[in-house]
C-alpha atoms as a PDB file:
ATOM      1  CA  UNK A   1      -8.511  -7.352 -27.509  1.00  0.00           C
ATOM      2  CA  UNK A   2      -7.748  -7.048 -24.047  1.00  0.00           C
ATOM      3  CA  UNK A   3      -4.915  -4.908 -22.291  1.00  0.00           C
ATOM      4  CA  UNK A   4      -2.000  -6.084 -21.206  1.00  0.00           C
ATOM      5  CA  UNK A   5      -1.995  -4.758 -17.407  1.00  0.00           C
ATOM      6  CA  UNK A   6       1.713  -2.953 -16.301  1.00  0.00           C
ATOM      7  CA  UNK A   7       2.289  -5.270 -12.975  1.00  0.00           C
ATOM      8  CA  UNK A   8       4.846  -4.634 -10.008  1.00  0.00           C
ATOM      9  CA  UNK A   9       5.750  -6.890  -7.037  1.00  0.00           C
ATOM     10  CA  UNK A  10       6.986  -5.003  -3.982  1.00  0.00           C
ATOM     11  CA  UNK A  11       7.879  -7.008  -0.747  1.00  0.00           C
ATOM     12  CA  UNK A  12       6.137  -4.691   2.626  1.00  0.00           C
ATOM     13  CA  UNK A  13       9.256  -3.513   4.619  1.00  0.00           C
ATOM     14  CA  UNK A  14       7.062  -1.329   6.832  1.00  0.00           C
ATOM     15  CA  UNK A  15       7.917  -3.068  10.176  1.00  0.00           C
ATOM     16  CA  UNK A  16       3.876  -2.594  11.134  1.00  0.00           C
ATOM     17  CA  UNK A  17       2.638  -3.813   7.594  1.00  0.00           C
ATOM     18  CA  UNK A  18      -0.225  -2.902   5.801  1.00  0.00           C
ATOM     19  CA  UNK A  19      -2.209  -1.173   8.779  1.00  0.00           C
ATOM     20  CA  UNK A  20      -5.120   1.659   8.298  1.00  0.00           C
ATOM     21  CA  UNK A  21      -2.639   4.819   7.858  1.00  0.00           C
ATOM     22  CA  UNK A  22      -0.630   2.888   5.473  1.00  0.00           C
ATOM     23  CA  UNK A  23      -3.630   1.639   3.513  1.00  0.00           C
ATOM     24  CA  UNK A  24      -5.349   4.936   3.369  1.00  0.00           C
ATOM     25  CA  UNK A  25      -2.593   6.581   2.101  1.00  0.00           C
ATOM     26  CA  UNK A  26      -2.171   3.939  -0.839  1.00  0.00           C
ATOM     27  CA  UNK A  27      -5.861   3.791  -1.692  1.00  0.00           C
ATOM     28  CA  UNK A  28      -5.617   7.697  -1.802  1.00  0.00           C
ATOM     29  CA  UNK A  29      -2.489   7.413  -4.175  1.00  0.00           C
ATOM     30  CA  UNK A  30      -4.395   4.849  -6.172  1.00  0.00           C
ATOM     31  CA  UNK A  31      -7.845   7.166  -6.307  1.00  0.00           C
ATOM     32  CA  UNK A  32      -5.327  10.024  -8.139  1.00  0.00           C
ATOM     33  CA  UNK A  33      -5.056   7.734 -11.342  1.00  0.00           C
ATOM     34  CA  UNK A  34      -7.713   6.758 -14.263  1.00  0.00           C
ATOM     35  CA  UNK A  35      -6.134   3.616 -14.374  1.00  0.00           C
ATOM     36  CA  UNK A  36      -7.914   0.339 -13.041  1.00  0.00           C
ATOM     37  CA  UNK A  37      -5.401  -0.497 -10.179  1.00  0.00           C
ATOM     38  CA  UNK A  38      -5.411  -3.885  -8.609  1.00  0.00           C
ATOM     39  CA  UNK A  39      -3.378  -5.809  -5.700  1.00  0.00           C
ATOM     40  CA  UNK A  40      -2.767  -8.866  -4.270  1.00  0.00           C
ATOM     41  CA  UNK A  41      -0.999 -10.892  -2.052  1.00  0.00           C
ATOM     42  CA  UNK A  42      -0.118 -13.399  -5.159  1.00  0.00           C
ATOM     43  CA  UNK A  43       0.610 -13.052  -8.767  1.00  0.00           C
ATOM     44  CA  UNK A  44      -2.536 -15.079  -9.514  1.00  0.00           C
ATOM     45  CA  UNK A  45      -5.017 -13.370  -6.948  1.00  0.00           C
ATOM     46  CA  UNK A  46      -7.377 -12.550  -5.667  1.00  0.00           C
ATOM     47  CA  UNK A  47      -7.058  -9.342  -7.122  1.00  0.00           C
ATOM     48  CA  UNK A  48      -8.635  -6.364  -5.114  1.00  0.00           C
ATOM     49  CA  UNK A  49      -9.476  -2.577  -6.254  1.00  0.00           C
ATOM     50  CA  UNK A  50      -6.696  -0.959  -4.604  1.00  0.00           C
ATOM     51  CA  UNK A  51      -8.951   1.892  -4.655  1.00  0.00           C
ATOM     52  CA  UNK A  52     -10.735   0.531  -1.593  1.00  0.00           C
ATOM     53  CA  UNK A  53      -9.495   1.115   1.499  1.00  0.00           C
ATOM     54  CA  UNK A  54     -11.640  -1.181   3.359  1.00  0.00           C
ATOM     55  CA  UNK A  55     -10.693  -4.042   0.992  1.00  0.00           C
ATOM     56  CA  UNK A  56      -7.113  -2.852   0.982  1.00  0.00           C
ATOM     57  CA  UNK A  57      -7.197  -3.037   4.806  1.00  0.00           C
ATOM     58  CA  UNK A  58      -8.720  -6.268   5.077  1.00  0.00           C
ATOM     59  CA  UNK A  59      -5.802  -7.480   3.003  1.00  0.00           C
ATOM     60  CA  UNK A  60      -3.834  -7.356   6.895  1.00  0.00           C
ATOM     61  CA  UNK A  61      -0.528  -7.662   4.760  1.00  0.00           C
ATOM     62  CA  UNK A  62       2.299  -8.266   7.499  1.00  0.00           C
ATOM     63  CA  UNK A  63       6.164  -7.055   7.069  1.00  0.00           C
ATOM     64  CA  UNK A  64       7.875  -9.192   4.489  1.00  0.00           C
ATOM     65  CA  UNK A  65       4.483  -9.927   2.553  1.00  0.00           C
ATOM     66  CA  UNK A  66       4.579  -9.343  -1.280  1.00  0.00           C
ATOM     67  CA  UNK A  67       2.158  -7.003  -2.479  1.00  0.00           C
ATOM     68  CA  UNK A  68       1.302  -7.178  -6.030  1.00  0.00           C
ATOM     69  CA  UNK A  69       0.049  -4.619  -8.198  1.00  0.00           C
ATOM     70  CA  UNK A  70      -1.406  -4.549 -11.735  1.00  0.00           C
ATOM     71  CA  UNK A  71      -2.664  -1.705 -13.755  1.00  0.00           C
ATOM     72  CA  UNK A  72      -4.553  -1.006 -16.927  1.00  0.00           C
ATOM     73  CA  UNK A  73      -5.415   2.461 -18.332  1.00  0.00           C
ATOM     74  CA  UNK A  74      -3.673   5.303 -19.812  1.00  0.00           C
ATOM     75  CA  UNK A  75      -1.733   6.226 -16.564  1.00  0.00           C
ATOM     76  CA  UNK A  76      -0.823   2.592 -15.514  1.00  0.00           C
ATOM     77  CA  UNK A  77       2.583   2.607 -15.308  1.00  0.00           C
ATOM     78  CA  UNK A  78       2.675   5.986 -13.428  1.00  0.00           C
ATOM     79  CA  UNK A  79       0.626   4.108 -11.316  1.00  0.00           C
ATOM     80  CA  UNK A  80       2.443   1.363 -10.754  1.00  0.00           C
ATOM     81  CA  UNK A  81       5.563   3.460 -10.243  1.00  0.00           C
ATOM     82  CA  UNK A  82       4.196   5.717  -7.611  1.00  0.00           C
ATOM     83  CA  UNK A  83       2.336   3.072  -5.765  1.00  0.00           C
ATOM     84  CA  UNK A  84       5.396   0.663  -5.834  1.00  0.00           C
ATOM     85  CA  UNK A  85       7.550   3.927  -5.044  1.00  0.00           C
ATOM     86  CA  UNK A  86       5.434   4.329  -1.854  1.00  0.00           C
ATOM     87  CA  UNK A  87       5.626   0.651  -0.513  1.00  0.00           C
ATOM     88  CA  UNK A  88       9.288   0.853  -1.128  1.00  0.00           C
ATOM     89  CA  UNK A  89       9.484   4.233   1.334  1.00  0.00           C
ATOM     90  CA  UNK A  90       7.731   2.527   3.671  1.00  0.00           C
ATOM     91  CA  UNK A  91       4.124   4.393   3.399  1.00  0.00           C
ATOM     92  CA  UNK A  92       5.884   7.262   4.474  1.00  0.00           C
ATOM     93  CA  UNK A  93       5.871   6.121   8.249  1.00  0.00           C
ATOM     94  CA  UNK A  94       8.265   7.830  10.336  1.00  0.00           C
ATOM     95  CA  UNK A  95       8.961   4.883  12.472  1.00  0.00           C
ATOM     96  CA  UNK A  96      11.151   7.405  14.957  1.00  0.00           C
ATOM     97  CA  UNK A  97       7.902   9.385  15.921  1.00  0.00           C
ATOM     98  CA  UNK A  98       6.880   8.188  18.982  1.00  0.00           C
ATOM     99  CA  UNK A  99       3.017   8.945  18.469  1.00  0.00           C
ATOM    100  CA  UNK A 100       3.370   6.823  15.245  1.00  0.00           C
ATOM    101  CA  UNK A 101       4.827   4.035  17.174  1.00  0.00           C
ATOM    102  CA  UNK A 102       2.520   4.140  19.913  1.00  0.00           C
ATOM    103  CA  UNK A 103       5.340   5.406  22.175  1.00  0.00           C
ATOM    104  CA  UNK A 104       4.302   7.694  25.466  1.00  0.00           C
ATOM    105  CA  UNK A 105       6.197  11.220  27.011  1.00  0.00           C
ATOM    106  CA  UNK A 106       7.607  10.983  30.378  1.00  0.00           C
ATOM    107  CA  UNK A 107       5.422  11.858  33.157  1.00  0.00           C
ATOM    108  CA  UNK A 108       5.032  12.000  36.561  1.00  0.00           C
ATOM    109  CA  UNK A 109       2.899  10.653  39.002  1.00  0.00           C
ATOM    110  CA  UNK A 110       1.560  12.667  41.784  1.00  0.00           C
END
């Protein structure tokens, strides 16, 4: 008998995507759980572990992309609600932070 995986579909509102800091921090969320987590761009796949971040990255999901997740295990749907959770706050990306947004301070020239 096989089990029936807990599944999520969150659209990427992140206005820089899927990018490394984004992906590292969901393949880091992903690594906390027992549960086999999976995602892809479509409901049918290609599935990847979203345990890897050099898969995960390689996914290059833009804004407005649907990522979906599946899980199976004992902690799937905390999974799934954390990861999900954590697309839906935008990765956590403080899009006001000039650093993060690859703003510059005000200098001078001499």
């Amino acid at each position: 008998m096989t089990e029936t995986p807990i599944k999520a579909a969150i659209e990427i509102t992140n206005p820089t995507g899927l990018h490394a800091r984004p992906a590292v921090k969901m393949t880091k969320l992903a690594k906390r759980f027992s549960a086999q987590v999976l995602v892809a761009f479509d409901d049918k796949g290609p599935w990847i572990d979203a345990k890897s971040v050099v898969k995960v990255m390689a996914m290059k999901a833009p804004k407005g992309a649907t990522l979906h997740f599946a899980a199976t295990g004992t902690d799937a749907a905390l999974a799934i609600a954390e990861l999900a959770d954590l697309v839906r706050r935008d990765f956590d990306e403080n899009h006001d932070d000039p650093v993060a947004t690859g703003g510059v301070g005000q200098g001078h020239a001499g």
